[in-house]
N, C-alpha and C. Protein backbone atom coordinates (compact mmCIF):
# COMPACT_ATOMS: atom_id res chain seq x y z
N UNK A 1 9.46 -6.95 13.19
CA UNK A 1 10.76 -7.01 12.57
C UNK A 1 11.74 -7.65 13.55
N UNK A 2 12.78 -8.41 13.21
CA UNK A 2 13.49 -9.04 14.20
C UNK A 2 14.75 -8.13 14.91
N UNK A 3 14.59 -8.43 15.85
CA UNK A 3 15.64 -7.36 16.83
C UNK A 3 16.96 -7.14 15.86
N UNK A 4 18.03 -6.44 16.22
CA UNK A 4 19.23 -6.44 15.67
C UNK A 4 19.46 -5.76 14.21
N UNK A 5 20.60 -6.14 13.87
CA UNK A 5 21.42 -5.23 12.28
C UNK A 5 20.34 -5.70 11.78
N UNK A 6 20.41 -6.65 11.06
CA UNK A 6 19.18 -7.54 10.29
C UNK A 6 17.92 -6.62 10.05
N UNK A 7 17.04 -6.64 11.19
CA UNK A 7 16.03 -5.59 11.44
C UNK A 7 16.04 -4.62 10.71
N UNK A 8 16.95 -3.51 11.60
CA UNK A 8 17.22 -2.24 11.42
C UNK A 8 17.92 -2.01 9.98
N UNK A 9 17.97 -3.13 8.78
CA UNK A 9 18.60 -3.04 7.76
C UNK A 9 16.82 -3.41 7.08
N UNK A 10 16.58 -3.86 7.44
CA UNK A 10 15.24 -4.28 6.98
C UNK A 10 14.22 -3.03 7.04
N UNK A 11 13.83 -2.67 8.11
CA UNK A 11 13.62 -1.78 8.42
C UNK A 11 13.98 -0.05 7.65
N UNK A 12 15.48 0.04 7.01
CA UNK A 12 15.70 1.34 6.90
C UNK A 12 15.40 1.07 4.77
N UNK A 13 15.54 -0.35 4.91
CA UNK A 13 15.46 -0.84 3.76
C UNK A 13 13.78 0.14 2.98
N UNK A 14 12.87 -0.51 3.97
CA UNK A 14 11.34 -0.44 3.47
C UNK A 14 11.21 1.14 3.94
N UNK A 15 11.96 1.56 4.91
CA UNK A 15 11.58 2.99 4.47
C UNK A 15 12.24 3.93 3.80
N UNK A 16 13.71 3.57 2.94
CA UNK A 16 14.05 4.58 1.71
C UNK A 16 13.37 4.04 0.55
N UNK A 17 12.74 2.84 0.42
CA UNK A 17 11.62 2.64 -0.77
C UNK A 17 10.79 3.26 -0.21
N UNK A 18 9.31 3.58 0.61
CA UNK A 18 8.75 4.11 1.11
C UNK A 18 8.67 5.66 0.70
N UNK A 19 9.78 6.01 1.04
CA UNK A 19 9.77 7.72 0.69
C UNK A 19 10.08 7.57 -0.38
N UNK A 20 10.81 7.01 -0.92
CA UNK A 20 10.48 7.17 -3.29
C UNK A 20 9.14 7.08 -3.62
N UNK A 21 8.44 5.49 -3.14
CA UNK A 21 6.90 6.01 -3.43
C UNK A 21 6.05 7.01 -3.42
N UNK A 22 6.32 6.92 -2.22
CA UNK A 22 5.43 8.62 -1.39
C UNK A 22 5.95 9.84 -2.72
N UNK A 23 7.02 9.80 -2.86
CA UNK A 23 7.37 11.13 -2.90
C UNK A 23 7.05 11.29 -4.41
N UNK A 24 7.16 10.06 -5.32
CA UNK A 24 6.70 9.60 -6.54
C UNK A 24 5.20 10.20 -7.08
N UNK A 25 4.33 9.63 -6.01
CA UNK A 25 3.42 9.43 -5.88
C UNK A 25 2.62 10.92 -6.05
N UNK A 26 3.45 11.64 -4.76
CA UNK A 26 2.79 13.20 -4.47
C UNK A 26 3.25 13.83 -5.95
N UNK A 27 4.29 13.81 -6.05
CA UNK A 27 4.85 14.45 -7.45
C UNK A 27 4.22 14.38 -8.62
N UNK A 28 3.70 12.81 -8.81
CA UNK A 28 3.09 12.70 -10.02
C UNK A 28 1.33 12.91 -9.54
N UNK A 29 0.76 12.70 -8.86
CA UNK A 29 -0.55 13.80 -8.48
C UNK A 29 -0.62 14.89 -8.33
N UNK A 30 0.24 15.49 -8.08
CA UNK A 30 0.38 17.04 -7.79
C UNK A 30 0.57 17.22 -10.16
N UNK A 31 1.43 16.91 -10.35
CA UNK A 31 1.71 17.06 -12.18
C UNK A 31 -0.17 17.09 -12.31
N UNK A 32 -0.46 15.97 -11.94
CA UNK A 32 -1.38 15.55 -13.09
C UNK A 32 -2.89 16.59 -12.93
N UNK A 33 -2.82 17.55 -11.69
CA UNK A 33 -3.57 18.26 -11.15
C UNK A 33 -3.39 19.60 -11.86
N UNK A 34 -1.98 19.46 -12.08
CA UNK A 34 -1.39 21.09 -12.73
C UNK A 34 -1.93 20.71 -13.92
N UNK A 35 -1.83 19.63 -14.37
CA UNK A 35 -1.89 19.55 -15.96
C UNK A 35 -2.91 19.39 -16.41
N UNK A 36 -3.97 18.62 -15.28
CA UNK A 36 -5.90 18.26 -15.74
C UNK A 36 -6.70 19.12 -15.13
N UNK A 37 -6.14 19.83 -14.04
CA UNK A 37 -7.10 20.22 -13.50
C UNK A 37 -7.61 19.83 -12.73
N UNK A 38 -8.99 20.31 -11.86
CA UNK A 38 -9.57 19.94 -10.61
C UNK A 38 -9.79 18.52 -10.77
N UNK A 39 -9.56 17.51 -9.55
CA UNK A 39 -9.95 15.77 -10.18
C UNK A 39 -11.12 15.72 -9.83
N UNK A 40 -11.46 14.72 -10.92
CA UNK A 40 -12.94 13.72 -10.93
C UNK A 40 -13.04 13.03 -9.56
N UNK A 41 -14.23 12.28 -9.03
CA UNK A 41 -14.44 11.54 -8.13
C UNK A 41 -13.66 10.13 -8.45
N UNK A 42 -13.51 9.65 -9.46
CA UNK A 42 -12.67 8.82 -9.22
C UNK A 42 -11.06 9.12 -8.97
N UNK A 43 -10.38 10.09 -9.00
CA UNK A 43 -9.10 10.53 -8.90
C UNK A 43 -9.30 10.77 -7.76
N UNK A 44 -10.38 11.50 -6.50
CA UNK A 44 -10.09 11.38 -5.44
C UNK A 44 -10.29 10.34 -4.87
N UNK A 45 -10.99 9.24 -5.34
CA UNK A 45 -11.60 7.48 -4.59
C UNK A 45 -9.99 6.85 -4.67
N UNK A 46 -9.65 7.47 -5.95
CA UNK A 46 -7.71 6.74 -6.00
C UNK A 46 -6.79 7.40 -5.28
N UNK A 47 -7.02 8.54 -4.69
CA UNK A 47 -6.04 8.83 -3.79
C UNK A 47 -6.45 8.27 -2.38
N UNK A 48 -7.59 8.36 -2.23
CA UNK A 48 -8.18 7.99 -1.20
C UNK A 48 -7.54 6.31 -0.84
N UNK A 49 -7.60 5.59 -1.40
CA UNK A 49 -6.86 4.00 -1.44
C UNK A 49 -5.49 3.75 -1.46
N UNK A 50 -5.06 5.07 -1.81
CA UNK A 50 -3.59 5.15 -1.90
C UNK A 50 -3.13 5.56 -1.01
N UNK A 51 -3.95 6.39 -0.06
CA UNK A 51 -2.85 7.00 0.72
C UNK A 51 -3.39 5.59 2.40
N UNK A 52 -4.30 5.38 2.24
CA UNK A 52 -4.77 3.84 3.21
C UNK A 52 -3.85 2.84 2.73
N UNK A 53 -3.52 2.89 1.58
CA UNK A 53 -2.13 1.68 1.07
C UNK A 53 -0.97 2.30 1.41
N UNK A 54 -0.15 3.51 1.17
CA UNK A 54 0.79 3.93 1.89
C UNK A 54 0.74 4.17 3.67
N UNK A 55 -0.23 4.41 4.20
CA UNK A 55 -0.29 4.37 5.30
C UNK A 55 0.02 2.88 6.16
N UNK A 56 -0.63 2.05 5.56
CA UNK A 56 -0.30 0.69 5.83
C UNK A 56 0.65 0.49 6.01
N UNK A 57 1.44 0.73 4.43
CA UNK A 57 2.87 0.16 4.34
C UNK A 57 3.99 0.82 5.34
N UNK A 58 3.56 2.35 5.71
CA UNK A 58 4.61 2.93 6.17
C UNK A 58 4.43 2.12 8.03
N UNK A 59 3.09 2.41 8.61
CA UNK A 59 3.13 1.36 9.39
C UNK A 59 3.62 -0.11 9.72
N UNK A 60 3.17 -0.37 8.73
CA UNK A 60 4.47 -1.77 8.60
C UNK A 60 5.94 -1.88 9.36
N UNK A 61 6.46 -0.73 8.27
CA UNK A 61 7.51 -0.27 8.42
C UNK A 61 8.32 0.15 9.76
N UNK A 62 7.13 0.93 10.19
CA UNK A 62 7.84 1.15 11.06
C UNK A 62 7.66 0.36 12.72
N UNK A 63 6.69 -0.43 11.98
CA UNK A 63 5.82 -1.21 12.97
C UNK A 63 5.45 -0.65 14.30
N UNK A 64 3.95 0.30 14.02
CA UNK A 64 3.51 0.95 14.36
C UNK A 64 2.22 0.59 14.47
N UNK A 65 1.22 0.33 15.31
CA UNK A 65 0.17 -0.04 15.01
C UNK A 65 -0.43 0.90 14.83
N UNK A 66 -2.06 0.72 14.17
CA UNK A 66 -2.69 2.40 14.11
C UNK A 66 -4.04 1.16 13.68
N UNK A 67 -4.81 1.75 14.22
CA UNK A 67 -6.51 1.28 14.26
C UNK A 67 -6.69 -0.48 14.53
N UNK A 68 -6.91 -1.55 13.72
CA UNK A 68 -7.24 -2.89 13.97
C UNK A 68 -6.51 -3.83 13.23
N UNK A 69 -6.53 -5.10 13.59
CA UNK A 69 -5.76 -6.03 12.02
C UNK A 69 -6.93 -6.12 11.55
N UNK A 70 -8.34 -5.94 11.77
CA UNK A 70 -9.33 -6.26 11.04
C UNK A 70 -9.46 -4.75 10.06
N UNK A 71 -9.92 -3.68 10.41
CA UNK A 71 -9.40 -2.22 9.40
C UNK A 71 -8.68 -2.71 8.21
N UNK A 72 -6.95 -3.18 8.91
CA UNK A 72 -6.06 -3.22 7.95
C UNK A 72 -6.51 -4.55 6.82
N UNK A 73 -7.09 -5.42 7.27
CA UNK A 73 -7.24 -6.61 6.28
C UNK A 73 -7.98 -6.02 5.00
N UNK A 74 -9.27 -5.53 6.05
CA UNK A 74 -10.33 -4.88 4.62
C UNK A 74 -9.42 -4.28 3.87
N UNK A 75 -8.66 -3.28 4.23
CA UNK A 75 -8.23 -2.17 3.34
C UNK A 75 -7.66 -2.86 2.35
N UNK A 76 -6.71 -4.21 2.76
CA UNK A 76 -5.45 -4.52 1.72
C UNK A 76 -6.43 -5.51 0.49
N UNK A 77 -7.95 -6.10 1.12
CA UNK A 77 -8.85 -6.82 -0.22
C UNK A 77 -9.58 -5.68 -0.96
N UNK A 78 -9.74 -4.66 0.02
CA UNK A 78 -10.56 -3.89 -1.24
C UNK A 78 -9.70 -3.03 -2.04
N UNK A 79 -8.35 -2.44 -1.48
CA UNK A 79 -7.33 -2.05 -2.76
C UNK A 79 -6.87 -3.09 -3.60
N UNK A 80 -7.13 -4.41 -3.20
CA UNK A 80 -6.31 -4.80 -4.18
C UNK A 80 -7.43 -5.57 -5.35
N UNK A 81 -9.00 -5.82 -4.89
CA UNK A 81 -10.19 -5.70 -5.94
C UNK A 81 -9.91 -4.38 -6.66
N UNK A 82 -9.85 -3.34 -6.09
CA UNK A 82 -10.09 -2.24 -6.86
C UNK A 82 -8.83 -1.97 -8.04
N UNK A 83 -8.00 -2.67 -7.29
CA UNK A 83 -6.73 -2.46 -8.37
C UNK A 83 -6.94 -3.82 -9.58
N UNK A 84 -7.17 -5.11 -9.71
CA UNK A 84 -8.01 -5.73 -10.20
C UNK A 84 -8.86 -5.23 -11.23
N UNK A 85 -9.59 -4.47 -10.65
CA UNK A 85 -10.83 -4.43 -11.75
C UNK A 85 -10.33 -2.98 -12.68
N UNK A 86 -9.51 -2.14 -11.80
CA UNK A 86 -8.79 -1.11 -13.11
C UNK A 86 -8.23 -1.67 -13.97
N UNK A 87 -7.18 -2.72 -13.64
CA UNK A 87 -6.37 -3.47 -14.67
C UNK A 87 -7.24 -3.94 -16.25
N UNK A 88 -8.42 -4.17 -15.92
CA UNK A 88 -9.28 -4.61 -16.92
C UNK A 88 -9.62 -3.76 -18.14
N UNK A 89 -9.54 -2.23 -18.02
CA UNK A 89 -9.46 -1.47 -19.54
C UNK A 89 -7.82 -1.09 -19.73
N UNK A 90 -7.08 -1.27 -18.69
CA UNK A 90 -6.00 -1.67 -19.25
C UNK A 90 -5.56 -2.57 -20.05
N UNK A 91 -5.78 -3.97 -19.82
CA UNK A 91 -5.65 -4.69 -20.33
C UNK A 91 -6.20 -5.25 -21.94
N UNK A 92 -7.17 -4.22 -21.63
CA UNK A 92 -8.19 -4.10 -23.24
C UNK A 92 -7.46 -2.74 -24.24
N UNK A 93 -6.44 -2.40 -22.90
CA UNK A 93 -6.55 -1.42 -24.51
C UNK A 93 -4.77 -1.61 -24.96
N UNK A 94 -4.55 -2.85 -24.69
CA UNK A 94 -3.11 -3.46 -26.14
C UNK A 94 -2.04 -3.50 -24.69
N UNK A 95 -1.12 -3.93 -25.87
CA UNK A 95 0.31 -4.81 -25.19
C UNK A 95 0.99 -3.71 -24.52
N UNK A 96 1.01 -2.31 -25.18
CA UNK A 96 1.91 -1.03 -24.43
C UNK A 96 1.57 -1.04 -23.14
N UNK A 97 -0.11 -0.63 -23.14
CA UNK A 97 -0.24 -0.28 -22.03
C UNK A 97 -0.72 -1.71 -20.74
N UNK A 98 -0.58 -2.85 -21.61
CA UNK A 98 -0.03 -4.07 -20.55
C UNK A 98 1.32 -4.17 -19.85
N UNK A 99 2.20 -3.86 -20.69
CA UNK A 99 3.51 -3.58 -20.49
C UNK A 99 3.62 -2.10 -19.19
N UNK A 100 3.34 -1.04 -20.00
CA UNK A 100 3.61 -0.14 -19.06
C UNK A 100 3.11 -0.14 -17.70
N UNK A 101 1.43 -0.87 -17.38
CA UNK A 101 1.14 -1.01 -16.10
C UNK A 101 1.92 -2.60 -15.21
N UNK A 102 2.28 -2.79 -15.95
CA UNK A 102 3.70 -4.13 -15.39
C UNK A 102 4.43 -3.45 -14.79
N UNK A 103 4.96 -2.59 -15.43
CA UNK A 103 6.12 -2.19 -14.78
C UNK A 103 5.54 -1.46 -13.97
N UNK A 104 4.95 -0.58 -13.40
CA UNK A 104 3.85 0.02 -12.55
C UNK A 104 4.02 -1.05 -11.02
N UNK A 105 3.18 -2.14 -11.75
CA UNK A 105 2.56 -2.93 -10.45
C UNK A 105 3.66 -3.23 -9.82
N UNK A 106 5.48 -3.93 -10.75
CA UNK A 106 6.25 -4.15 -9.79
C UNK A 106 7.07 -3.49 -9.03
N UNK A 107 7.13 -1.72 -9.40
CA UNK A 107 7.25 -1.43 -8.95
C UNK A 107 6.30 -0.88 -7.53
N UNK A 108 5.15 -1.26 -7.28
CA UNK A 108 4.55 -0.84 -6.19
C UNK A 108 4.04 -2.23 -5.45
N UNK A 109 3.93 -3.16 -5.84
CA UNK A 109 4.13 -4.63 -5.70
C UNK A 109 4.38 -4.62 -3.92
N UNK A 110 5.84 -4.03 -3.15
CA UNK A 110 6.13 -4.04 -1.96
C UNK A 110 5.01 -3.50 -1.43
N UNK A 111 4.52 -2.21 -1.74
CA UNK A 111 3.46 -1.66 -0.69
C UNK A 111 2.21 -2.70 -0.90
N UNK A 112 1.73 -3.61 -1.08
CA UNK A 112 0.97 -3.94 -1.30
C UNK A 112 1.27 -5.46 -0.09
N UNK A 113 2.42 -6.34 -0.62
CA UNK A 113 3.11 -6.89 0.31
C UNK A 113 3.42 -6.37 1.51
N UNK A 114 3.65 -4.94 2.15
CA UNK A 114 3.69 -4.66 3.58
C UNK A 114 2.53 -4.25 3.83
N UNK A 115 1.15 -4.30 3.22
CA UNK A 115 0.54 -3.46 3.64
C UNK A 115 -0.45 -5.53 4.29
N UNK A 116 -0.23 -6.34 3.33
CA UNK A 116 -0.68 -7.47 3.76
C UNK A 116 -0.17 -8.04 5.19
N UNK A 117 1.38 -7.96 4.89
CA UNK A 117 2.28 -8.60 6.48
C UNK A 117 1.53 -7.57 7.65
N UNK A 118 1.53 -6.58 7.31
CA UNK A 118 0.58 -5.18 8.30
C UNK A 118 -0.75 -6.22 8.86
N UNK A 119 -1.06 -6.44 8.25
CA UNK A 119 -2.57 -6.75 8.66
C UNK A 119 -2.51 -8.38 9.19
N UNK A 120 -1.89 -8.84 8.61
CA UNK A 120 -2.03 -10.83 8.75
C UNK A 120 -0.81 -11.26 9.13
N UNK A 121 0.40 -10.75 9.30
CA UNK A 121 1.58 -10.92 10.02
C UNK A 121 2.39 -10.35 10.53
N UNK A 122 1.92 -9.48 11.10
CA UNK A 122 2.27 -8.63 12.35
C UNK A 122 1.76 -8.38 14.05
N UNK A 123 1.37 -10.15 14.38
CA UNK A 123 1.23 -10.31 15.54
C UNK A 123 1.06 -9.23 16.53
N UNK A 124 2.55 -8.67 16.89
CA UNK A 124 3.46 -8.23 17.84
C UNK A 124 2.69 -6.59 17.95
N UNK A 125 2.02 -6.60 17.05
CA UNK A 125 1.59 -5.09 16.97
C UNK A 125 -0.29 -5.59 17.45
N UNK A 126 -0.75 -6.29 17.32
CA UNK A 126 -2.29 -6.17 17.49
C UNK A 126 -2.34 -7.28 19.10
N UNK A 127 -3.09 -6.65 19.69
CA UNK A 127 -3.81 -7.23 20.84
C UNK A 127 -4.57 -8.44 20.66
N UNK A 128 -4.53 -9.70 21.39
CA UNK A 128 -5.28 -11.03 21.06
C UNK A 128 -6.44 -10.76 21.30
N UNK A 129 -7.40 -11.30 20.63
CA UNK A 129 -8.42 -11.17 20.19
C UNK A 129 -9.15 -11.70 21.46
N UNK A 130 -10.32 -11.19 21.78
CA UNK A 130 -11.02 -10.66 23.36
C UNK A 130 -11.43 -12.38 23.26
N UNK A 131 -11.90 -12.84 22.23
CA UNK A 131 -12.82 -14.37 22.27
C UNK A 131 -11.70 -15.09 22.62
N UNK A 132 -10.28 -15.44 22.34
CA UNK A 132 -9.28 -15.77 23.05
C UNK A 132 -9.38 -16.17 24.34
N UNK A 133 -9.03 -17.56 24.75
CA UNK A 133 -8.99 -17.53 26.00
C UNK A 133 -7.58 -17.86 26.35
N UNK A 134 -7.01 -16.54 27.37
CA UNK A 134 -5.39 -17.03 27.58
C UNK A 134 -5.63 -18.49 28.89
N UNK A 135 -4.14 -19.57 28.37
CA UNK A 135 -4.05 -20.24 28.86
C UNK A 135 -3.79 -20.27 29.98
């Protein structure tokens, strides 16, 4: 993030979106647990991606490094295949629920975008790569 107001506006920016997600997020898993009951293996494989996609993003954020840019790359192609290939009985089952996961994606759209800059443009946070030869 770049030094200064700028930054630190940037910065406080992605983390009061950040905690709406999060807090969105826990709220409406926590509902859907009260209301279904114990989850299936796929409800925990989706939290499981979610909280590696919020983790990302909040890293981002706070530009924090935590494990590799190589970790973070995988994570941001295989959430976002996996989000991909859910879209697909969405998309089969009519215009509502095309519509309603629209509005979905743009609203979560940013974490997905910081969780990419995390991994592929965030220099300043990962160590040059050992095959590197400094000049």
């Amino acid at each position: 993030m770049a030094p200064g107001a700028d930054g630190r506006r940037r910065k406080t920016g992605w983390c009061v979106y950040l905690s709406l997600i999060t807090l969105f997020v826990v709220v409406g898993e926590a509902r859907n647990v009260f209301v279904n009951g114990a989850p299936g293996a796929a409800t925990i494989a989706n939290w499981i991606l979610t909280i590696a996609l919020l983790t990302s993003a909040w890293c981002y954020a706070l530009q924090r490094p935590l494990g590799t840019a190589g970790y973070w790359r995988a994570v941001f192609w295989i959430v976002l295949a996996v989000t991909i290939v859910m879209l697909v009985p969405v998309a089969l089952a009519g215009p509502i629920a095309i519509i309603y996961a629209a509005a979905l994606l743009a609203l979560v759209a940013p974490v997905y975008v910081a969780t990419f800059r995390y991994a592929y443009r965030s220099p300043q946070l990962w160590p040059p790569r050992a095959t590197q030869i400094a000049p």
